[in-house]
C-alpha atoms as a PDB file:
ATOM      1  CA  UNK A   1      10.559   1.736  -6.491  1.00  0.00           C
ATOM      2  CA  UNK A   2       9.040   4.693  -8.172  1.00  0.00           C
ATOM      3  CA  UNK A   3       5.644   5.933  -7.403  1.00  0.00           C
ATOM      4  CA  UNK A   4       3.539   7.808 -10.842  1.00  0.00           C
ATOM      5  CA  UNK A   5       1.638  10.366  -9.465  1.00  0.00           C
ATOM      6  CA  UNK A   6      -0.752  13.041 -11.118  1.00  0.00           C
ATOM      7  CA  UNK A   7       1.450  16.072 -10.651  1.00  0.00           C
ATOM      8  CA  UNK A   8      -1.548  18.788 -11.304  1.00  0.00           C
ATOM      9  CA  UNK A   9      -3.086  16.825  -8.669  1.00  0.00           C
ATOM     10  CA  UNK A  10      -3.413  18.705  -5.169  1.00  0.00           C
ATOM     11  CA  UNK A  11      -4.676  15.609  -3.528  1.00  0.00           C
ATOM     12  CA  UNK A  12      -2.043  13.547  -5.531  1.00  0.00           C
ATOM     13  CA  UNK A  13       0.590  16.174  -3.740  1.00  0.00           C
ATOM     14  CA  UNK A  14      -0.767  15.373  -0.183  1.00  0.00           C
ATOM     15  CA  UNK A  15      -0.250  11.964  -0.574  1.00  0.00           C
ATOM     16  CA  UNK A  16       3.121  12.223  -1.565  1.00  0.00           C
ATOM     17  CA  UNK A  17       3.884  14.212   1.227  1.00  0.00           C
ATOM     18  CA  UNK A  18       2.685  11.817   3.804  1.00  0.00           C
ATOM     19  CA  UNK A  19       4.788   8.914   1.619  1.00  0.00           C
ATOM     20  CA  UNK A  20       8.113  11.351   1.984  1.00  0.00           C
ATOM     21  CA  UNK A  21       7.132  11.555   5.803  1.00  0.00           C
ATOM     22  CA  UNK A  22       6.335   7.547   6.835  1.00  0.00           C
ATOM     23  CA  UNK A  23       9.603   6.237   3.946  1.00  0.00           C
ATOM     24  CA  UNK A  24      12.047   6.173   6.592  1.00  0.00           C
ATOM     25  CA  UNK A  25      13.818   3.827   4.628  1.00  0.00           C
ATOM     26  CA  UNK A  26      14.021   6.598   1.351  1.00  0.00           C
ATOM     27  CA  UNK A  27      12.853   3.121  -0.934  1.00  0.00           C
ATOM     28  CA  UNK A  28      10.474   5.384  -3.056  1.00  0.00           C
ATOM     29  CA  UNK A  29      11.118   7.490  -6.013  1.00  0.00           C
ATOM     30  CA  UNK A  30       8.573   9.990  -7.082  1.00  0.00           C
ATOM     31  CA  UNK A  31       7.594  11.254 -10.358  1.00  0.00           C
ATOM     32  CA  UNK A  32       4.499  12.728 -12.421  1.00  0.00           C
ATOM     33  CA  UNK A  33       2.209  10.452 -14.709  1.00  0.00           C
ATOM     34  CA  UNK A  34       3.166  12.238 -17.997  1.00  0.00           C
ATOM     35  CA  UNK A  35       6.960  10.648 -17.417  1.00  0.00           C
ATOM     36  CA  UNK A  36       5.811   7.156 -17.282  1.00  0.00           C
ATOM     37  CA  UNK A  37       7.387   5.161 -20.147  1.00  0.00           C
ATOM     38  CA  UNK A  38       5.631   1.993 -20.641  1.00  0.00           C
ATOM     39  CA  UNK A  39       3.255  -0.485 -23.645  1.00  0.00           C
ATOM     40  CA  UNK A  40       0.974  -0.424 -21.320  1.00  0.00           C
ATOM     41  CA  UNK A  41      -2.277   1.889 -20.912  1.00  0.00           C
ATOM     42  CA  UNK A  42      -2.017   4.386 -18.292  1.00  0.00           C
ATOM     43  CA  UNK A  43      -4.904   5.047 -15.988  1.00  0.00           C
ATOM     44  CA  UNK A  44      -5.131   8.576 -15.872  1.00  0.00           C
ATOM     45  CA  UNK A  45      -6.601   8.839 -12.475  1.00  0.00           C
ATOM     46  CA  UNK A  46      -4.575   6.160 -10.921  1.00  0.00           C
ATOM     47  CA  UNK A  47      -1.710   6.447  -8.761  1.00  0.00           C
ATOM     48  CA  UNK A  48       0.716   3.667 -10.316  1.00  0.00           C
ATOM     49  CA  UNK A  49       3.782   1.564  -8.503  1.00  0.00           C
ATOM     50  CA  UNK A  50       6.668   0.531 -10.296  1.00  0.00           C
ATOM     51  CA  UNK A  51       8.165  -2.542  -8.501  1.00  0.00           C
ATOM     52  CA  UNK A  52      10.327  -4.935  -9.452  1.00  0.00           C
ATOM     53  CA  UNK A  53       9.663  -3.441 -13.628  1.00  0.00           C
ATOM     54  CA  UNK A  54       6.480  -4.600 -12.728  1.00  0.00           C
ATOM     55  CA  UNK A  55       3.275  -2.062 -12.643  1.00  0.00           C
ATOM     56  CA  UNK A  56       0.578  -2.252 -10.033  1.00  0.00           C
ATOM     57  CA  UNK A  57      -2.558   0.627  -9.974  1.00  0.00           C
ATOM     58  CA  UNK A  58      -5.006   1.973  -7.610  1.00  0.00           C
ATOM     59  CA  UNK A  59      -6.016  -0.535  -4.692  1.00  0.00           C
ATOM     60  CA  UNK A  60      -3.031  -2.542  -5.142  1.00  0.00           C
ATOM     61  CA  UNK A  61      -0.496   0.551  -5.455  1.00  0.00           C
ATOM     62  CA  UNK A  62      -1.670   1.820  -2.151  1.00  0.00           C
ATOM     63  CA  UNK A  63      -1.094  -1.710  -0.691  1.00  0.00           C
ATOM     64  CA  UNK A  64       1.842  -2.135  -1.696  1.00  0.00           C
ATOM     65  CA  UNK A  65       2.969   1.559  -1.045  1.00  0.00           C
ATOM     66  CA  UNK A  66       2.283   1.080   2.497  1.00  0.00           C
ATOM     67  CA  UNK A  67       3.861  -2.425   3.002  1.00  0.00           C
ATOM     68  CA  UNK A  68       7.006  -0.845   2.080  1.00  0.00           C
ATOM     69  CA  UNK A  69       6.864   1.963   4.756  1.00  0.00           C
ATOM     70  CA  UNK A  70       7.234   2.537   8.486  1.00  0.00           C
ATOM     71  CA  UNK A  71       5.617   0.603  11.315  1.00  0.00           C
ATOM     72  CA  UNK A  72       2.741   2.619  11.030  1.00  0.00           C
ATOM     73  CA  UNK A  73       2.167   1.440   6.952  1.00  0.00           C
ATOM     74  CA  UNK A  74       3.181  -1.612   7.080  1.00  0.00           C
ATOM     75  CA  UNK A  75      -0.162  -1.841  10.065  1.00  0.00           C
ATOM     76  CA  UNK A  76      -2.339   0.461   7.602  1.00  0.00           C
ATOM     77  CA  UNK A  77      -1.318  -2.412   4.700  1.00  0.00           C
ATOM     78  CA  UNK A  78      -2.583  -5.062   7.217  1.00  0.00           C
ATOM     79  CA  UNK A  79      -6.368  -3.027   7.005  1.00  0.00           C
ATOM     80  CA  UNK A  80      -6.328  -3.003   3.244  1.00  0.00           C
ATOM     81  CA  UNK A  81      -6.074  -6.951   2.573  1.00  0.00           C
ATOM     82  CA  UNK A  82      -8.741  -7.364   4.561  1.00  0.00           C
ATOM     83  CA  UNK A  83     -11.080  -5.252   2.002  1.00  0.00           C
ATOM     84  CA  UNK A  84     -11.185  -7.350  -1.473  1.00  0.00           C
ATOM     85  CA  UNK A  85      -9.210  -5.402  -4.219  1.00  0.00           C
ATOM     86  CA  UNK A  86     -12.456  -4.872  -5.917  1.00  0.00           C
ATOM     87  CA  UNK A  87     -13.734  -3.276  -3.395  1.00  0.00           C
ATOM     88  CA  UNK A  88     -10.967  -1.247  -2.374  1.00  0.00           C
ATOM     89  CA  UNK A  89     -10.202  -0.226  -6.183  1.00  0.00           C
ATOM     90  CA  UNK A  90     -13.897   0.988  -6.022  1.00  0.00           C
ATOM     91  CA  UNK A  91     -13.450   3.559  -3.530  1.00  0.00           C
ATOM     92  CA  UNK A  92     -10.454   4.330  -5.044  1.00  0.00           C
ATOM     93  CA  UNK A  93     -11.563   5.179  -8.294  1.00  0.00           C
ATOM     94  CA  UNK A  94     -14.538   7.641  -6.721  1.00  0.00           C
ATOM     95  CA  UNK A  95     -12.554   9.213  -4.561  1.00  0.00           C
ATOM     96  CA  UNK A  96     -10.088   9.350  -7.915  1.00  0.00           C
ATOM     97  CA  UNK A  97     -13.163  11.056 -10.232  1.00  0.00           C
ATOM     98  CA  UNK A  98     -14.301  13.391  -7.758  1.00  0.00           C
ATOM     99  CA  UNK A  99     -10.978  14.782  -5.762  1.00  0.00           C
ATOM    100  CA  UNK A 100     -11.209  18.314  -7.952  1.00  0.00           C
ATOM    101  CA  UNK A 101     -14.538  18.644  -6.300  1.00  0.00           C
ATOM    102  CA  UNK A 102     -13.306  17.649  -2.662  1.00  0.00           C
ATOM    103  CA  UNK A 103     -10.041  19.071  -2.785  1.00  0.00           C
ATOM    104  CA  UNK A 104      -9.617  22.319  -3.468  1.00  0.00           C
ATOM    105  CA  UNK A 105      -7.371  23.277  -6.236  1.00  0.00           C
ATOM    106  CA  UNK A 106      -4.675  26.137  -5.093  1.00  0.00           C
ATOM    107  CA  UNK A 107      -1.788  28.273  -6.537  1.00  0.00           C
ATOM    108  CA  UNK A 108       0.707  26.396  -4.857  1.00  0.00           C
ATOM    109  CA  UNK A 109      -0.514  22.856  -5.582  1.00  0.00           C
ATOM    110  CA  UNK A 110       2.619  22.255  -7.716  1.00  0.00           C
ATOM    111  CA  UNK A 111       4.806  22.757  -4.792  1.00  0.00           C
ATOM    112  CA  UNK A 112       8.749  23.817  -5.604  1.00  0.00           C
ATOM    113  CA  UNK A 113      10.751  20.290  -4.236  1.00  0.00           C
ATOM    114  CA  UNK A 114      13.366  21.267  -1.210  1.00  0.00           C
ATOM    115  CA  UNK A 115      16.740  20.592  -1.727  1.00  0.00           C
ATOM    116  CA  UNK A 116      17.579  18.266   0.164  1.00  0.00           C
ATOM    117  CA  UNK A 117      14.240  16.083  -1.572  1.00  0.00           C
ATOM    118  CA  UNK A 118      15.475  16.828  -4.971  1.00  0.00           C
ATOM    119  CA  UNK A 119      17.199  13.577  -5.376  1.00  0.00           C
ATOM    120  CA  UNK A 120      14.342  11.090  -4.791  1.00  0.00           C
ATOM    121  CA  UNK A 121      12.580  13.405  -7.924  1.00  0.00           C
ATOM    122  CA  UNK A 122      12.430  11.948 -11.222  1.00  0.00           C
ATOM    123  CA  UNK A 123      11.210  15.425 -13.408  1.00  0.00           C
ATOM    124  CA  UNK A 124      12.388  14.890 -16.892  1.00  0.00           C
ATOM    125  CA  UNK A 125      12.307  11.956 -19.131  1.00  0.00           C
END
């Protein structure tokens, strides 16, 4: 499983973070948007989940993100089915379009990956 990511993203960089902390398990591979080899269209602004070769975005990356970590996302997974996927792709996609205003942009917001984190890193094509 590889998670796309916006890697000029500072909020995109949190979330990873928290992902590396709850994947007990190590299931998920990260790597940035502009690596993503694929026919399809790629929402800039979208977090993206490749499962299975198959592709899931915004709402339904985040749900399935979370089913596949610890106790506590597997329960935070349980929260998001109850909100429709239209709904929760809606408050996705704000929070998407307005994170440079919320989250302040810093020197260090492409953060050097530790060593021993270098292997679930996919940087070059």
């Amino acid at each position: 499983m590889i998670i796309y990511y916006d890697g000029k993203c500072a909020l995109c960089h949190a979330a990873v973070k928290i992902v590396l902390k709850l994947d007990n398990e190590q299931v998920f591979k990260f790597s940035p948007l502009s690596l993503l080899k694929t026919n399809q269209k790629i929402i800039p602004d979208s977090i993206i989940l490749r499962l299975n070769n198959n592709l899931y975005y915004e709402g339904e990356a985040i749900r399935k993100i979370l089913e596949n970590l610890n106790f506590f996302g597997r329960t935070l997974s349980i929260f998001t089915k109850i909100i429709p996927l239209k709904l929760l792709n809606f408050f996705y996609r704000i929070i998407a379009k307005n994170r440079s205003i919320w989250i302040r942009e810093s020197k260090n917001q492409c953060p050097i990956v530790p060593k021993h984190l270098r292997s679930r890193f996919i940087l070059s094509k």
